[in-house]
PDB file of N, CA and C in Angstrom:
ATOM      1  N   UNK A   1       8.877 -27.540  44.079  1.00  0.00           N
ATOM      2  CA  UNK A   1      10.154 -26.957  43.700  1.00  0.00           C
ATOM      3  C   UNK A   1      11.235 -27.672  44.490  1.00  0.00           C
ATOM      4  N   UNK A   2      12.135 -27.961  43.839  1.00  0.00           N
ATOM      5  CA  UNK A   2      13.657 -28.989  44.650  1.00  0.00           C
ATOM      6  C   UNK A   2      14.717 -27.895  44.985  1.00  0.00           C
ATOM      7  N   UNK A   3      15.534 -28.200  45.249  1.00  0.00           N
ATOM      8  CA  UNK A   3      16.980 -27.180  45.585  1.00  0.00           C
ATOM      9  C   UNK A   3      17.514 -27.030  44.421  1.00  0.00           C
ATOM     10  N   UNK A   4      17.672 -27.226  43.224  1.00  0.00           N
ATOM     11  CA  UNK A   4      18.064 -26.849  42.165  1.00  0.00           C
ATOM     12  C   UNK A   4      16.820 -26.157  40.990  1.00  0.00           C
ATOM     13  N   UNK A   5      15.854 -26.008  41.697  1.00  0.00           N
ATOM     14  CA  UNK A   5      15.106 -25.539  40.601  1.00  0.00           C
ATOM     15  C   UNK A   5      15.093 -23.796  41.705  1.00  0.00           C
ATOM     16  N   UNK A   6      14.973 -24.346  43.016  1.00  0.00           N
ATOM     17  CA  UNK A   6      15.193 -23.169  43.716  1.00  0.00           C
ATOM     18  C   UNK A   6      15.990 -22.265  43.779  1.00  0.00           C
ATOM     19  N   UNK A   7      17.694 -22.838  43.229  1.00  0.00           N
ATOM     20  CA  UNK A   7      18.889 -22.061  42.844  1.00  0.00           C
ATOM     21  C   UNK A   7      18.549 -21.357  41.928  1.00  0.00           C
ATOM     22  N   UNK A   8      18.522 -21.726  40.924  1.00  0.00           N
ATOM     23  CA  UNK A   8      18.088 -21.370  39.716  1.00  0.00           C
ATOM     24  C   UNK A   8      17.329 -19.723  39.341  1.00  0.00           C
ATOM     25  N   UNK A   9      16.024 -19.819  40.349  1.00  0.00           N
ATOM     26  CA  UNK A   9      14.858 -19.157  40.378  1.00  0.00           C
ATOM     27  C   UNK A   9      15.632 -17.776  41.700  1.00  0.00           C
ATOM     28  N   UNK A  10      16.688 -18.172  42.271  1.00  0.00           N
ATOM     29  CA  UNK A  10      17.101 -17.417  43.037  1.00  0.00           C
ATOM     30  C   UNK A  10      18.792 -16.096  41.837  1.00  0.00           C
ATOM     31  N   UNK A  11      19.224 -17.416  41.689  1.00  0.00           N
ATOM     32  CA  UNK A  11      20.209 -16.776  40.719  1.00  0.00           C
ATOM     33  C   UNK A  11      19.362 -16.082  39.612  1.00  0.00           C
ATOM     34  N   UNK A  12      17.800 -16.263  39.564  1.00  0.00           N
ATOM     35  CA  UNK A  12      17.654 -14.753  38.131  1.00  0.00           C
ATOM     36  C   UNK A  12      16.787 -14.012  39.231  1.00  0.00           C
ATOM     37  N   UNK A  13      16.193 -14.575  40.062  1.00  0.00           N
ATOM     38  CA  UNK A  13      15.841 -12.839  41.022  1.00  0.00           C
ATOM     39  C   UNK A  13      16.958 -11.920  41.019  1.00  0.00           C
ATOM     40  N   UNK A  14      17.733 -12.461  41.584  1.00  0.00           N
ATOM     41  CA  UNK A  14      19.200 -11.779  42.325  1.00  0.00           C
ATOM     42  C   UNK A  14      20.449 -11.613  41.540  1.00  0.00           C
ATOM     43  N   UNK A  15      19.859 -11.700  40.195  1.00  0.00           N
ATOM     44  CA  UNK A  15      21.136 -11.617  38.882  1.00  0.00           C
ATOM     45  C   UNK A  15      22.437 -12.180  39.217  1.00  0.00           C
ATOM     46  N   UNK A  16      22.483 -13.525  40.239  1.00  0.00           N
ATOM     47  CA  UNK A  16      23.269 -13.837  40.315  1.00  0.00           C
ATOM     48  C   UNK A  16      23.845 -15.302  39.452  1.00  0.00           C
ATOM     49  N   UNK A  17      25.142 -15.722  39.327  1.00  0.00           N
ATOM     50  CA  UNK A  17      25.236 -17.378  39.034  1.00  0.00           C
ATOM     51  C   UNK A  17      24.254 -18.519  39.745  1.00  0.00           C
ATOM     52  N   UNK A  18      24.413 -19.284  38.647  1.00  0.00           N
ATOM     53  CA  UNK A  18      24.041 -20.148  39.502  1.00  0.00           C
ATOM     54  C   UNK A  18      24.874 -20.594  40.568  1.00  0.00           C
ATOM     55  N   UNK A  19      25.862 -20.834  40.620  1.00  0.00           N
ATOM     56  CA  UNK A  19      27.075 -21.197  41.530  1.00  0.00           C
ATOM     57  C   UNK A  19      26.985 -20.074  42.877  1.00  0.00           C
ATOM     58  N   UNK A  20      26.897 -19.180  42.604  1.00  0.00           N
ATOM     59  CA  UNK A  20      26.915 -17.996  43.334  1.00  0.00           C
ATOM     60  C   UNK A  20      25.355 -18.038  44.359  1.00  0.00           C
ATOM     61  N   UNK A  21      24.675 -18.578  43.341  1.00  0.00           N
ATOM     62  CA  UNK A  21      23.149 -18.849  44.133  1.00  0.00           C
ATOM     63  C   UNK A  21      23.159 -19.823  45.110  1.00  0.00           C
ATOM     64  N   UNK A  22      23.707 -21.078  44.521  1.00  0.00           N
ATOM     65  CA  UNK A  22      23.806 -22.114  45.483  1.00  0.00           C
ATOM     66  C   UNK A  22      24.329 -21.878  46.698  1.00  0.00           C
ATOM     67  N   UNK A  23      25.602 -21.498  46.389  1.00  0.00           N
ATOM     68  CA  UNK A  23      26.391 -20.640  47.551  1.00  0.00           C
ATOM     69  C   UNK A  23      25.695 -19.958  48.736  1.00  0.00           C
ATOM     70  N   UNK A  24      25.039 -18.926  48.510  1.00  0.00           N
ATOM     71  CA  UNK A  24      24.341 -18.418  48.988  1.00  0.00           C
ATOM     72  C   UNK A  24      23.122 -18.939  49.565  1.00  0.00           C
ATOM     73  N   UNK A  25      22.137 -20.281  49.168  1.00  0.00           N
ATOM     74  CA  UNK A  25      21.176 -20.491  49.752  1.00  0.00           C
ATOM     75  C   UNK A  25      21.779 -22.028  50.430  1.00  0.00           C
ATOM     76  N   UNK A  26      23.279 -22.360  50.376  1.00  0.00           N
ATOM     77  CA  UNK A  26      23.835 -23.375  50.990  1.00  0.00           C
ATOM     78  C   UNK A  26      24.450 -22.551  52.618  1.00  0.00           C
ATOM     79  N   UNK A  27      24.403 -21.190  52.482  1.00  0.00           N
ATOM     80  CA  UNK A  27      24.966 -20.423  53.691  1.00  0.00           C
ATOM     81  C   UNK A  27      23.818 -20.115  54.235  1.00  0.00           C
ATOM     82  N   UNK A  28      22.938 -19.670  53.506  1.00  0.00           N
ATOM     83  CA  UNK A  28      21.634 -19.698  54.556  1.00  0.00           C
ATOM     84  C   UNK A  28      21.170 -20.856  55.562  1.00  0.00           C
ATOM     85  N   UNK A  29      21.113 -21.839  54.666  1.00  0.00           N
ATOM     86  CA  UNK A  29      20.438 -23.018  55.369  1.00  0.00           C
ATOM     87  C   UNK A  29      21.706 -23.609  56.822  1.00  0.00           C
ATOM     88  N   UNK A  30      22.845 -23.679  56.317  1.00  0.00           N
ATOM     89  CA  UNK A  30      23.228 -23.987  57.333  1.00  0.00           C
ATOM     90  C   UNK A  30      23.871 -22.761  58.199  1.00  0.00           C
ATOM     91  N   UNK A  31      23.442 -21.571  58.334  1.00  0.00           N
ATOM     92  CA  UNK A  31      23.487 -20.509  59.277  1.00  0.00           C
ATOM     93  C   UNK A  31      22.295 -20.465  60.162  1.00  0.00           C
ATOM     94  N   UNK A  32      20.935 -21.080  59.425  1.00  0.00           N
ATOM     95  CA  UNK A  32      19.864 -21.348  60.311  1.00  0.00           C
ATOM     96  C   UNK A  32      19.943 -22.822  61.208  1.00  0.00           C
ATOM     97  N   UNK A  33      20.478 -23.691  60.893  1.00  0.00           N
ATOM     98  CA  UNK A  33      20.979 -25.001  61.024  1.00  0.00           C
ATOM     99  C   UNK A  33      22.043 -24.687  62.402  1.00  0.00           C
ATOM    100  N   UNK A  34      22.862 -24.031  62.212  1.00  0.00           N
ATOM    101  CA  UNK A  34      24.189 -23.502  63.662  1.00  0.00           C
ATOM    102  C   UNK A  34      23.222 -22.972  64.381  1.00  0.00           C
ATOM    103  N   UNK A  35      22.079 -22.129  64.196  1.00  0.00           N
ATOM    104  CA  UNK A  35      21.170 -21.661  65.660  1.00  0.00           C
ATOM    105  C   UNK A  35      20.150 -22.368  65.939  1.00  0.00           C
ATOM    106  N   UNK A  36      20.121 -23.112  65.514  1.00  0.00           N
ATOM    107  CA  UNK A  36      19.037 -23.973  65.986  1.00  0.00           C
ATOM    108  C   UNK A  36      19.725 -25.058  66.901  1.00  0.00           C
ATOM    109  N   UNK A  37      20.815 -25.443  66.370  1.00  0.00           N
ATOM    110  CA  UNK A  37      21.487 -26.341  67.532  1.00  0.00           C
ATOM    111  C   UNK A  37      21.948 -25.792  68.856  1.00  0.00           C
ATOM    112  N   UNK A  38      22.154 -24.441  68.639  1.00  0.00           N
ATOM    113  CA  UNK A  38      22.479 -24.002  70.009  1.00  0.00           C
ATOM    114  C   UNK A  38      21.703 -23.570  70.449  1.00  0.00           C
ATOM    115  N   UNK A  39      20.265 -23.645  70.206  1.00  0.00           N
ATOM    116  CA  UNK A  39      19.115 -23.663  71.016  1.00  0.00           C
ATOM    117  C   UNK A  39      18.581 -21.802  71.001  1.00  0.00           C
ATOM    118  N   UNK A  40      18.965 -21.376  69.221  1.00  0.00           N
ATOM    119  CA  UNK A  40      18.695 -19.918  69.048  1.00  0.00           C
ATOM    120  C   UNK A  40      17.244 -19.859  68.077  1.00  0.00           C
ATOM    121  N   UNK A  41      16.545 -18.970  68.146  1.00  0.00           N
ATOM    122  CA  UNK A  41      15.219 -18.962  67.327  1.00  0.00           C
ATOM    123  C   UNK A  41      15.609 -17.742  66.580  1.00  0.00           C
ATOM    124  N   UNK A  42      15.288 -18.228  64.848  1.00  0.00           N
ATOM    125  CA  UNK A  42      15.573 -17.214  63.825  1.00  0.00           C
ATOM    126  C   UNK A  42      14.166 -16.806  63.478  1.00  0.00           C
ATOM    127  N   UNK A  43      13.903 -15.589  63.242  1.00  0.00           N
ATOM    128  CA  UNK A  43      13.286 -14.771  62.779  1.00  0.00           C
ATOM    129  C   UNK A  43      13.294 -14.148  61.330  1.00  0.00           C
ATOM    130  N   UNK A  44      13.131 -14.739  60.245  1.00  0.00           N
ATOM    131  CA  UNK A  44      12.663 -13.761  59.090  1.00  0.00           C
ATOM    132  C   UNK A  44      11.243 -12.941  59.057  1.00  0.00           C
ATOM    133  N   UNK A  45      11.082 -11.995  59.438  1.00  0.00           N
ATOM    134  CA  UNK A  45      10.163 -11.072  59.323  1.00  0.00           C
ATOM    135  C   UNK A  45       9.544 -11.264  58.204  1.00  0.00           C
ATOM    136  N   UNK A  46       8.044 -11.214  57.945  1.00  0.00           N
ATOM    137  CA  UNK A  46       7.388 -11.783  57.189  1.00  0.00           C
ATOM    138  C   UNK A  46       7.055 -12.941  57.086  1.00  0.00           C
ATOM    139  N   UNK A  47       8.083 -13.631  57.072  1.00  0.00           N
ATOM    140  CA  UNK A  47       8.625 -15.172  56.120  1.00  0.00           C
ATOM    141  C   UNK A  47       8.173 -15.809  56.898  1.00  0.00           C
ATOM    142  N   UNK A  48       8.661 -15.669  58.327  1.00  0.00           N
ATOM    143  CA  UNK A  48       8.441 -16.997  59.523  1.00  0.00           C
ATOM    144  C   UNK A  48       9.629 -17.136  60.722  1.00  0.00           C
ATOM    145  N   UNK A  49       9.605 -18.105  61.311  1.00  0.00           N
ATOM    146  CA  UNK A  49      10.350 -18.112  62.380  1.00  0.00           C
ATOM    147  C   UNK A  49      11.066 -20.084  62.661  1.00  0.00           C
ATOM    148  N   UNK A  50      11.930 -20.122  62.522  1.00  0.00           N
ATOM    149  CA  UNK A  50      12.820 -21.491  62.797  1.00  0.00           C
ATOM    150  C   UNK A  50      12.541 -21.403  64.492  1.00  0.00           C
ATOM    151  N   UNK A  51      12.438 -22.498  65.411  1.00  0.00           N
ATOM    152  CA  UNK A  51      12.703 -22.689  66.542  1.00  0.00           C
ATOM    153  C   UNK A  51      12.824 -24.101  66.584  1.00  0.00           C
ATOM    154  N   UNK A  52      13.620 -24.486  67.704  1.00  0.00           N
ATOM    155  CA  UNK A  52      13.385 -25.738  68.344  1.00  0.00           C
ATOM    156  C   UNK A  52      12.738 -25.802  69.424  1.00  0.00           C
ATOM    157  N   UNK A  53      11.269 -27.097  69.388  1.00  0.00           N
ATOM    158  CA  UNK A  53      10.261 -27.209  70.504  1.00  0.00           C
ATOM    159  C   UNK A  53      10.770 -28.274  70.924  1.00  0.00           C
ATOM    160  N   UNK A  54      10.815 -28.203  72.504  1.00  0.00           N
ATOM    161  CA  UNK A  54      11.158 -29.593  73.047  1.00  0.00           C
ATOM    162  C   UNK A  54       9.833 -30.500  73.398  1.00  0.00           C
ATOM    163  N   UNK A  55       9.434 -31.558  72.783  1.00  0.00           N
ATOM    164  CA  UNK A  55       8.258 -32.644  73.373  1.00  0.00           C
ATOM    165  C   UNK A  55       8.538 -33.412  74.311  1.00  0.00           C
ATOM    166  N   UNK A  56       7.528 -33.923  74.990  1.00  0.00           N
ATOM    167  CA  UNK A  56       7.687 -34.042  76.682  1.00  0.00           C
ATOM    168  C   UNK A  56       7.821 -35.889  76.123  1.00  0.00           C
ATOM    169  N   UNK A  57       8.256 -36.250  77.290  1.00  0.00           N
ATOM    170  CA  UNK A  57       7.969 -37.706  76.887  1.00  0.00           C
ATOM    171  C   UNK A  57       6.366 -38.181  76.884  1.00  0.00           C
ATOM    172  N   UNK A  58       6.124 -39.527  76.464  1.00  0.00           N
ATOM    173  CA  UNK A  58       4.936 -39.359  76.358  1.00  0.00           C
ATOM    174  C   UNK A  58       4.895 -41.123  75.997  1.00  0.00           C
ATOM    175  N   UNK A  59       3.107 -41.576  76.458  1.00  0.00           N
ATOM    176  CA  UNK A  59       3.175 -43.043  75.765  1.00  0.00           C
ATOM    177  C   UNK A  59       2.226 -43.547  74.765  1.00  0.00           C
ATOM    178  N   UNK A  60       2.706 -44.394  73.901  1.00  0.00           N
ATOM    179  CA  UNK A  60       1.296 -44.762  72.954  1.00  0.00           C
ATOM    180  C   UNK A  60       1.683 -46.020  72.572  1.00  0.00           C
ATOM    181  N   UNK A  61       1.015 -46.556  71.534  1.00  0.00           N
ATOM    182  CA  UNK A  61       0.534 -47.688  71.230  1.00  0.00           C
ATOM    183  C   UNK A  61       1.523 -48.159  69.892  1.00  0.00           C
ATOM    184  N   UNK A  62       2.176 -49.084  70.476  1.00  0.00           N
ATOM    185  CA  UNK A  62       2.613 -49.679  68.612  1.00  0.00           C
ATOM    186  C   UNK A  62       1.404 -50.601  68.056  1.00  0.00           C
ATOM    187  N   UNK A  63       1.437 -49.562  66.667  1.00  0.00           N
ATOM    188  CA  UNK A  63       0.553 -49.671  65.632  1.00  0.00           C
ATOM    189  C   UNK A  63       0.414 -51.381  65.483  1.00  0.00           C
ATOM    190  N   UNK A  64       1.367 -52.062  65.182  1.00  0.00           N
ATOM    191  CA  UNK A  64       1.417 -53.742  64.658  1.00  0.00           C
ATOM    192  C   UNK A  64       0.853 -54.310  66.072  1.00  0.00           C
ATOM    193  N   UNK A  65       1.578 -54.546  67.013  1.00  0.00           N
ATOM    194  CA  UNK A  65       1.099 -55.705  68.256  1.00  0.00           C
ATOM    195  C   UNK A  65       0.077 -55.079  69.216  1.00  0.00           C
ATOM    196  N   UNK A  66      -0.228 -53.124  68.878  1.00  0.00           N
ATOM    197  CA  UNK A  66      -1.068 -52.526  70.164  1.00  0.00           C
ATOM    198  C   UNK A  66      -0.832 -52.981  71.899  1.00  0.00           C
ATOM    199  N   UNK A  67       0.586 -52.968  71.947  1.00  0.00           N
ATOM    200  CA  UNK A  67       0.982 -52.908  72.927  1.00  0.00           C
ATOM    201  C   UNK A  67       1.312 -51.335  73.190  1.00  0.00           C
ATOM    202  N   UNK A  68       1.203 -51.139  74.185  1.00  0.00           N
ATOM    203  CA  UNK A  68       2.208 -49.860  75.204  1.00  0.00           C
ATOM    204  C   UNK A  68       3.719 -49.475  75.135  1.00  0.00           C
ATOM    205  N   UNK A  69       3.997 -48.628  74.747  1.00  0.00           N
ATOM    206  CA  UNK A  69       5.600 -48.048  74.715  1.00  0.00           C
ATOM    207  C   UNK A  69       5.857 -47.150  75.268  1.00  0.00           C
ATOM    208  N   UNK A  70       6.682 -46.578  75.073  1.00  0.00           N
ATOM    209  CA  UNK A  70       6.824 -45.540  76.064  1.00  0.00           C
ATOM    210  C   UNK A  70       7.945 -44.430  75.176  1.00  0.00           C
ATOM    211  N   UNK A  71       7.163 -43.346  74.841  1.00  0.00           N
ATOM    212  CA  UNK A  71       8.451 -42.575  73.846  1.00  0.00           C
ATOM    213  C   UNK A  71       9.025 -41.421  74.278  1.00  0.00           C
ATOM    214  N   UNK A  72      10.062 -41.493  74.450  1.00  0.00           N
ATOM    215  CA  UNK A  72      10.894 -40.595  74.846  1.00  0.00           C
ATOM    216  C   UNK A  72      10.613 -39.001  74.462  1.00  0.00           C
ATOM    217  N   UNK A  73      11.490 -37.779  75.782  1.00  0.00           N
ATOM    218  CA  UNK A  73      11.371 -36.545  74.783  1.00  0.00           C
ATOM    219  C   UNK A  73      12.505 -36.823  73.780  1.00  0.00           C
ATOM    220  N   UNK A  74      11.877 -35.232  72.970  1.00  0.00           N
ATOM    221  CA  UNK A  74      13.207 -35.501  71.936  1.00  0.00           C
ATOM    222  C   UNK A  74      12.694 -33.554  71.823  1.00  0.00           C
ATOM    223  N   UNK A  75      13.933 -33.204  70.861  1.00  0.00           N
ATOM    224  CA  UNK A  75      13.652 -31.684  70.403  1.00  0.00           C
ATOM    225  C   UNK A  75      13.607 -31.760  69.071  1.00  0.00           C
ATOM    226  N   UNK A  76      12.563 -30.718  68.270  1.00  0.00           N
ATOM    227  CA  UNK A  76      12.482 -31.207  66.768  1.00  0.00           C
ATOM    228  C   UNK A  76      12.076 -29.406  66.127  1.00  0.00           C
ATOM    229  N   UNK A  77      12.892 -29.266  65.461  1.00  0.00           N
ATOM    230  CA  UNK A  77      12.844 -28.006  64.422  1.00  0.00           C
ATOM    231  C   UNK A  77      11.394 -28.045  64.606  1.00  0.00           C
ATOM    232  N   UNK A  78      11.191 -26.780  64.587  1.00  0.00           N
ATOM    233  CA  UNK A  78       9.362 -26.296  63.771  1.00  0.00           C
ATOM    234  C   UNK A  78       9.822 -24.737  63.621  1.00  0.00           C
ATOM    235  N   UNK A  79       8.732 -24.419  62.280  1.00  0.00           N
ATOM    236  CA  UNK A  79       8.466 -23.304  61.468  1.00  0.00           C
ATOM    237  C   UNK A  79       7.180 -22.962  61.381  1.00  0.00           C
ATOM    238  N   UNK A  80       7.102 -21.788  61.932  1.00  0.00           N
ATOM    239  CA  UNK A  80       5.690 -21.328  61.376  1.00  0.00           C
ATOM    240  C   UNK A  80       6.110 -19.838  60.979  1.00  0.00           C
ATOM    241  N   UNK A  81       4.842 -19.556  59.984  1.00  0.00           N
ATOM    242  CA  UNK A  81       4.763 -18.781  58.648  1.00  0.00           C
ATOM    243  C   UNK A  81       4.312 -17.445  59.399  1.00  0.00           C
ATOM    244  N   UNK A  82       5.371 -16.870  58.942  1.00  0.00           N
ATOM    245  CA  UNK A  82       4.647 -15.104  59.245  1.00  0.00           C
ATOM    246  C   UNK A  82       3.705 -15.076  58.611  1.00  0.00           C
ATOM    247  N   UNK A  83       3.152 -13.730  59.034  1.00  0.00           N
ATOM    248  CA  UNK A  83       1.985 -12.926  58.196  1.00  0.00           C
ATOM    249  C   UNK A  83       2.111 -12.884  56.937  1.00  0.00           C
ATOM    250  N   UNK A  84       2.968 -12.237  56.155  1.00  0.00           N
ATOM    251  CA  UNK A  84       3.068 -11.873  54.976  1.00  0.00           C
ATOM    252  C   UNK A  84       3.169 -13.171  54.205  1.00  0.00           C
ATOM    253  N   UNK A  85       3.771 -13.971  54.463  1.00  0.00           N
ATOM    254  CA  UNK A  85       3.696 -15.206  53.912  1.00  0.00           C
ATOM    255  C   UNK A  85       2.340 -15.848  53.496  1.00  0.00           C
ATOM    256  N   UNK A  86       1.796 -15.912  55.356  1.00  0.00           N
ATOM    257  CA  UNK A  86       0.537 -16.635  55.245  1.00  0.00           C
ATOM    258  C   UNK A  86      -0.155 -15.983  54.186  1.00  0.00           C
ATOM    259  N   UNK A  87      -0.623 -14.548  54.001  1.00  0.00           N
ATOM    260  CA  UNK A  87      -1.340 -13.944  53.299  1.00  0.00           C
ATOM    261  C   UNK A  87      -1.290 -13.919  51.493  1.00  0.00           C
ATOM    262  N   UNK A  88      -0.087 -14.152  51.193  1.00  0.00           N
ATOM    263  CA  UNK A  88       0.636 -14.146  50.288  1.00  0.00           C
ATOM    264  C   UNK A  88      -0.088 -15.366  49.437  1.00  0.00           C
ATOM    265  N   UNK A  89      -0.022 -16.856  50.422  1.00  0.00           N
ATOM    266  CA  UNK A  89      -0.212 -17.770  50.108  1.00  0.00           C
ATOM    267  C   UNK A  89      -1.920 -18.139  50.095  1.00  0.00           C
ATOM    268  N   UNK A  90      -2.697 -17.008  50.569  1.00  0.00           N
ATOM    269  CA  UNK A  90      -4.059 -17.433  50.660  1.00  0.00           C
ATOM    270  C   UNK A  90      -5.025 -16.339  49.402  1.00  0.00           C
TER     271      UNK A  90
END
């Protein structure tokens, strides 16, 4: 499913426009997007949970010459699936 098939499927749950849908799942995403940068963890009950994990630095191997590098931390979105979800989906 893409972002427009997702509007779509949201505007006839929610008897709304499509315009009105977009709207709405364009305010979601970037309302989860503003807490995640300021280093906030969202919670949809059921659904799952947005956080940012910070990875430590760390070293490995480039794939082409198998030499040694050395890769930096970095912080990277992760999601994992509530219950109801998981269950939903199994």
């Amino acid at each position: 499913m893409n972002k427009s098939e997702l509007v779509a499927r949201i505007a006839e749950l929610a008897d709304l426009t499509k315009k009105d849908a977009e709207k709405a799942l364009n305010s979601t995403v970037l309302a989860v997007q503003e807490a995640l940068v300021k280093g906030e963890k969202v919670v949809l009950t059921g659904f799952g949970t947005f956080e940012v994990k910070e990875r430590k630095a760390r070293s490995g191997h480039d794939p082409r010459s198998g030499e040694l590098i050395s890769i930096p931390s970095l912080k990277a979105p992760t999601f994992k699936a509530g219950k109801v979800l998981k269950d939903s989906v199994r």
